[in-house]
C-alpha atoms as a PDB file:
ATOM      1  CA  UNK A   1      74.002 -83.122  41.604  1.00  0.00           C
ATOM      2  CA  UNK A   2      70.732 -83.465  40.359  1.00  0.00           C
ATOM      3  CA  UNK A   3      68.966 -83.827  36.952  1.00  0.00           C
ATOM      4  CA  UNK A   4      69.370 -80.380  35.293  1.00  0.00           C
ATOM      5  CA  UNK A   5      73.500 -79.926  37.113  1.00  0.00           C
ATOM      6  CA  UNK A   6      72.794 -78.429  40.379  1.00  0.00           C
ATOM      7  CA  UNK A   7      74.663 -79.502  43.242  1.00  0.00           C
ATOM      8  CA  UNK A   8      72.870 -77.087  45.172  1.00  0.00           C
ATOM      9  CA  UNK A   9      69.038 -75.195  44.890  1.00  0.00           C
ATOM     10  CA  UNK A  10      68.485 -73.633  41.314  1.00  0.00           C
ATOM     11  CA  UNK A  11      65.892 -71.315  40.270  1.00  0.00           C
ATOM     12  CA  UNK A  12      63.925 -71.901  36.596  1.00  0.00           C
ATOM     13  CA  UNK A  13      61.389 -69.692  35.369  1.00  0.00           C
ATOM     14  CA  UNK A  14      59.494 -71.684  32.968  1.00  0.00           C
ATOM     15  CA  UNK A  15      56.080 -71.057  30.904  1.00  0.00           C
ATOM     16  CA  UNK A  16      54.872 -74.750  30.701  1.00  0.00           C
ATOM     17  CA  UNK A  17      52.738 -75.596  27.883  1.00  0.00           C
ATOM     18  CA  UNK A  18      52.455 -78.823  27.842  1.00  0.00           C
ATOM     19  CA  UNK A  19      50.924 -82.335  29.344  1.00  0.00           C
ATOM     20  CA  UNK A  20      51.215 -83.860  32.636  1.00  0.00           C
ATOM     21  CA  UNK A  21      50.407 -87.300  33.393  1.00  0.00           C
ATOM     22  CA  UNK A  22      49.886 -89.145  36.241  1.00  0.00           C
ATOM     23  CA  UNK A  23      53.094 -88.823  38.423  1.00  0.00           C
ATOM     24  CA  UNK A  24      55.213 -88.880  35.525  1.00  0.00           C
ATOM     25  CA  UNK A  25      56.009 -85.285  34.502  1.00  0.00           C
ATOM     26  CA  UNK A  26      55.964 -84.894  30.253  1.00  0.00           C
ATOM     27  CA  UNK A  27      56.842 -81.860  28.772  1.00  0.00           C
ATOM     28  CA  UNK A  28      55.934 -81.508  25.276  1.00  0.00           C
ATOM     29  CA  UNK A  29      57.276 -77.790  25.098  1.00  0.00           C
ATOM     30  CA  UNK A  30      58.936 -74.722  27.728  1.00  0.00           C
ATOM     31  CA  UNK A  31      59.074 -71.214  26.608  1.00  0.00           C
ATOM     32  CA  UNK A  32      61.346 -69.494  29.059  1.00  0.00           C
ATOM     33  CA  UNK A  33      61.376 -66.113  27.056  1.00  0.00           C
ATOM     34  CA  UNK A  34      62.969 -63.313  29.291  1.00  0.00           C
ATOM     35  CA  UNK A  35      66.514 -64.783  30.924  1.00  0.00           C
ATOM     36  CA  UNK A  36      67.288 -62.075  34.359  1.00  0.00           C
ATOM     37  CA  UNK A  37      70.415 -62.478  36.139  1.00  0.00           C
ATOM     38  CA  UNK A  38      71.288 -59.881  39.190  1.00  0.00           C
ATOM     39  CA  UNK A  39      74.673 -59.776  40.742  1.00  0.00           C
ATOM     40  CA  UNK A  40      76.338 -59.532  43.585  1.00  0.00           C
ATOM     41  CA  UNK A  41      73.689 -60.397  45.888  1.00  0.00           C
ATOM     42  CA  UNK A  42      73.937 -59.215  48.385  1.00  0.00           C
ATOM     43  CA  UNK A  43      75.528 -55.834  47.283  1.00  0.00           C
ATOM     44  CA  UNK A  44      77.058 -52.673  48.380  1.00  0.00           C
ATOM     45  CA  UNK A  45      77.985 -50.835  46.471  1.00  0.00           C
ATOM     46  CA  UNK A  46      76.144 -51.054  42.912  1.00  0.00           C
ATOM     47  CA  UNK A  47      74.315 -54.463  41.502  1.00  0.00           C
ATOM     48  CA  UNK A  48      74.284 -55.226  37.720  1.00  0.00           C
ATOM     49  CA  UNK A  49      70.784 -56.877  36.449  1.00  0.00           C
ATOM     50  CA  UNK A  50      71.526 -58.893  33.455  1.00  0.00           C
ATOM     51  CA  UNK A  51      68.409 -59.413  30.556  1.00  0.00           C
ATOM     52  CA  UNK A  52      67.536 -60.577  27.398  1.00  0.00           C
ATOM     53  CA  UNK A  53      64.638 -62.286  25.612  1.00  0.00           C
ATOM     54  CA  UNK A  54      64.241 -64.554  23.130  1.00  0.00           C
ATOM     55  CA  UNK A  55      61.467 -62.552  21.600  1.00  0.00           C
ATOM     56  CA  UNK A  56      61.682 -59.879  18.914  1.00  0.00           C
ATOM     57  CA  UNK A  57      61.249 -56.146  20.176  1.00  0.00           C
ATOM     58  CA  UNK A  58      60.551 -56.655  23.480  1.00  0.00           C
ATOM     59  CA  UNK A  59      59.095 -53.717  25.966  1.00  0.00           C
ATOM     60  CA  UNK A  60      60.851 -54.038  29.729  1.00  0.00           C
ATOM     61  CA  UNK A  61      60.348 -52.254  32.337  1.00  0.00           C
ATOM     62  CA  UNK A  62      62.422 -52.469  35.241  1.00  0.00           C
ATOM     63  CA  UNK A  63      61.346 -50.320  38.454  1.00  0.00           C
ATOM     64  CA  UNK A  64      63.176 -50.538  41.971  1.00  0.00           C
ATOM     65  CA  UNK A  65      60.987 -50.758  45.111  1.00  0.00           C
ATOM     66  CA  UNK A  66      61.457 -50.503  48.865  1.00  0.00           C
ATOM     67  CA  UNK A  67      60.304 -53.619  50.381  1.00  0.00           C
ATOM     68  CA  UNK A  68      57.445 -51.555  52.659  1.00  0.00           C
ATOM     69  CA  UNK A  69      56.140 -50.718  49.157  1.00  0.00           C
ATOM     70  CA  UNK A  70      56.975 -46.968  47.681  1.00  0.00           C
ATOM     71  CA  UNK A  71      58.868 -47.148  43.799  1.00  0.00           C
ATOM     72  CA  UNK A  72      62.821 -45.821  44.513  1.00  0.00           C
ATOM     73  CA  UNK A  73      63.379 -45.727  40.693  1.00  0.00           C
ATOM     74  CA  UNK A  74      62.748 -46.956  37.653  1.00  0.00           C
ATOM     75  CA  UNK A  75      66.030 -48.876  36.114  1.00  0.00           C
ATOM     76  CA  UNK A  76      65.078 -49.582  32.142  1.00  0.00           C
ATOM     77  CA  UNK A  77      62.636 -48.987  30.257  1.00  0.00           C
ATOM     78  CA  UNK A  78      62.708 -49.098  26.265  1.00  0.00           C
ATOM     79  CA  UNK A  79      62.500 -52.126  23.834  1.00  0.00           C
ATOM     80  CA  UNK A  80      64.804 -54.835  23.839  1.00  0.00           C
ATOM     81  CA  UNK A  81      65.911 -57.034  20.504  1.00  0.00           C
ATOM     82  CA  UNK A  82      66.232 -60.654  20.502  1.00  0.00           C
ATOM     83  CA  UNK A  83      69.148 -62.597  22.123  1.00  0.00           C
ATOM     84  CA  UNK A  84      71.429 -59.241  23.125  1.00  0.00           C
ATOM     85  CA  UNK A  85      72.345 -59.119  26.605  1.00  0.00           C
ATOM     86  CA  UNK A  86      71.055 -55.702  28.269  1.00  0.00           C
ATOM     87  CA  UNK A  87      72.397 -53.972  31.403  1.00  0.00           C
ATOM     88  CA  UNK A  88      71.027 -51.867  34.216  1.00  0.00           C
ATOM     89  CA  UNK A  89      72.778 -51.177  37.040  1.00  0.00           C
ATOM     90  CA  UNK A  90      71.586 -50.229  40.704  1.00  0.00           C
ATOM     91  CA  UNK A  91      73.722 -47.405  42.575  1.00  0.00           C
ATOM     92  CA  UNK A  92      73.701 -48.452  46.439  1.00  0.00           C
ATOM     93  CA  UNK A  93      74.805 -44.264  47.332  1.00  0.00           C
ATOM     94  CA  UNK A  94      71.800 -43.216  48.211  1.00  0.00           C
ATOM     95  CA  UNK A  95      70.227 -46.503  49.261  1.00  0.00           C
ATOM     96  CA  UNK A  96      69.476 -47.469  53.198  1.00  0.00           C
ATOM     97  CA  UNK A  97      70.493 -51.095  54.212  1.00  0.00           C
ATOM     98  CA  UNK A  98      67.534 -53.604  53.362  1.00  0.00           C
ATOM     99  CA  UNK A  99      65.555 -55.839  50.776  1.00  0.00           C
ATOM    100  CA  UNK A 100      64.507 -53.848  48.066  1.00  0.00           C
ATOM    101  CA  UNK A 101      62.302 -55.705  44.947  1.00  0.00           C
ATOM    102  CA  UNK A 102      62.596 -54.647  41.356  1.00  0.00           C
ATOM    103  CA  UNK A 103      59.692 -55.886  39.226  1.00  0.00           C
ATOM    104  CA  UNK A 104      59.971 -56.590  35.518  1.00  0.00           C
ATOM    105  CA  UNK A 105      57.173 -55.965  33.132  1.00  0.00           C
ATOM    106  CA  UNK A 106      57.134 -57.246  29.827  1.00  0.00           C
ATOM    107  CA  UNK A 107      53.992 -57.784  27.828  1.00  0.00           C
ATOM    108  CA  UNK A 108      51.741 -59.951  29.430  1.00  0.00           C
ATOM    109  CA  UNK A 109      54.818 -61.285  32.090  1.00  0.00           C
ATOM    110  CA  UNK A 110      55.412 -59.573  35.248  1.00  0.00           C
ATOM    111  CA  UNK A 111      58.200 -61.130  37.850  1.00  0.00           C
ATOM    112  CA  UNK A 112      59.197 -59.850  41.076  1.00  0.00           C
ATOM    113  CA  UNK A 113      62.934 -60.247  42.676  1.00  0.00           C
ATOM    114  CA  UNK A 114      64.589 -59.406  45.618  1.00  0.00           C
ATOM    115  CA  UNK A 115      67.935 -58.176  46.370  1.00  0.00           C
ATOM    116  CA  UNK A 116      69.875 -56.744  49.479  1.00  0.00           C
ATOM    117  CA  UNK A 117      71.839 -53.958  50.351  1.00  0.00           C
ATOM    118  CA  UNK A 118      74.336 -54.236  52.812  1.00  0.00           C
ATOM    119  CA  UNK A 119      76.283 -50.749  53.677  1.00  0.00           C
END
């Protein structure tokens, strides 16, 4: 187990705005405003993404992409309040096999995931 509970690799999106010195990491301040869970992966059937902010009226945008590039869908896209849990779901039916990436826009923030679809 490590530091922040892992007993195996974790994943942290962080906004750091604060000092470093020397080899001695100090953090005066992390703003981790958009929390993103997606589950199962890998899926096949349908996949749930999981978001919410800790800003006030939040735009997201959620689009689905092959992995070769061309937009399958887009998943959400509207204005989000602070601290409720929002839902999108991704329907495997008409999917082929692969890695597909959905990309999240909000404000200045754009993050890029991957997740597989087994048949």
């Amino acid at each position: 187990t490590n530091s922040i509970g892992c007993t195996s690799i974790c994943e942290i999106d962080v906004e750091f705005l604060g000092n470093i010195r020397s080899n001695n990491i100090q953090v005066s301040q992390i703003k981790s405003p958009l929390y993103m869970k997606s589950y199962p992966n890998p899926f096949y059937a349908d996949a749930t993404i999981e978001f919410k902010t800790n800003e006030h009226n939040t735009n997201v945008l959620i689009e689905l992409y092959a992995l070769d590039g061309p937009k399958i869908s887009t998943l959400f896209d509207g204005k989000i309040e602070k601290d409720e849990l929002y839902k999108t779901i991704i329907h495997g039916e008409n999917l082929k096999a692969g890695v597909y990436v959905y990309k999240v826009t909000t404000g200045d923030q754009l993050i890029y995931n991957k997740i597989v679809f087994i048949k």
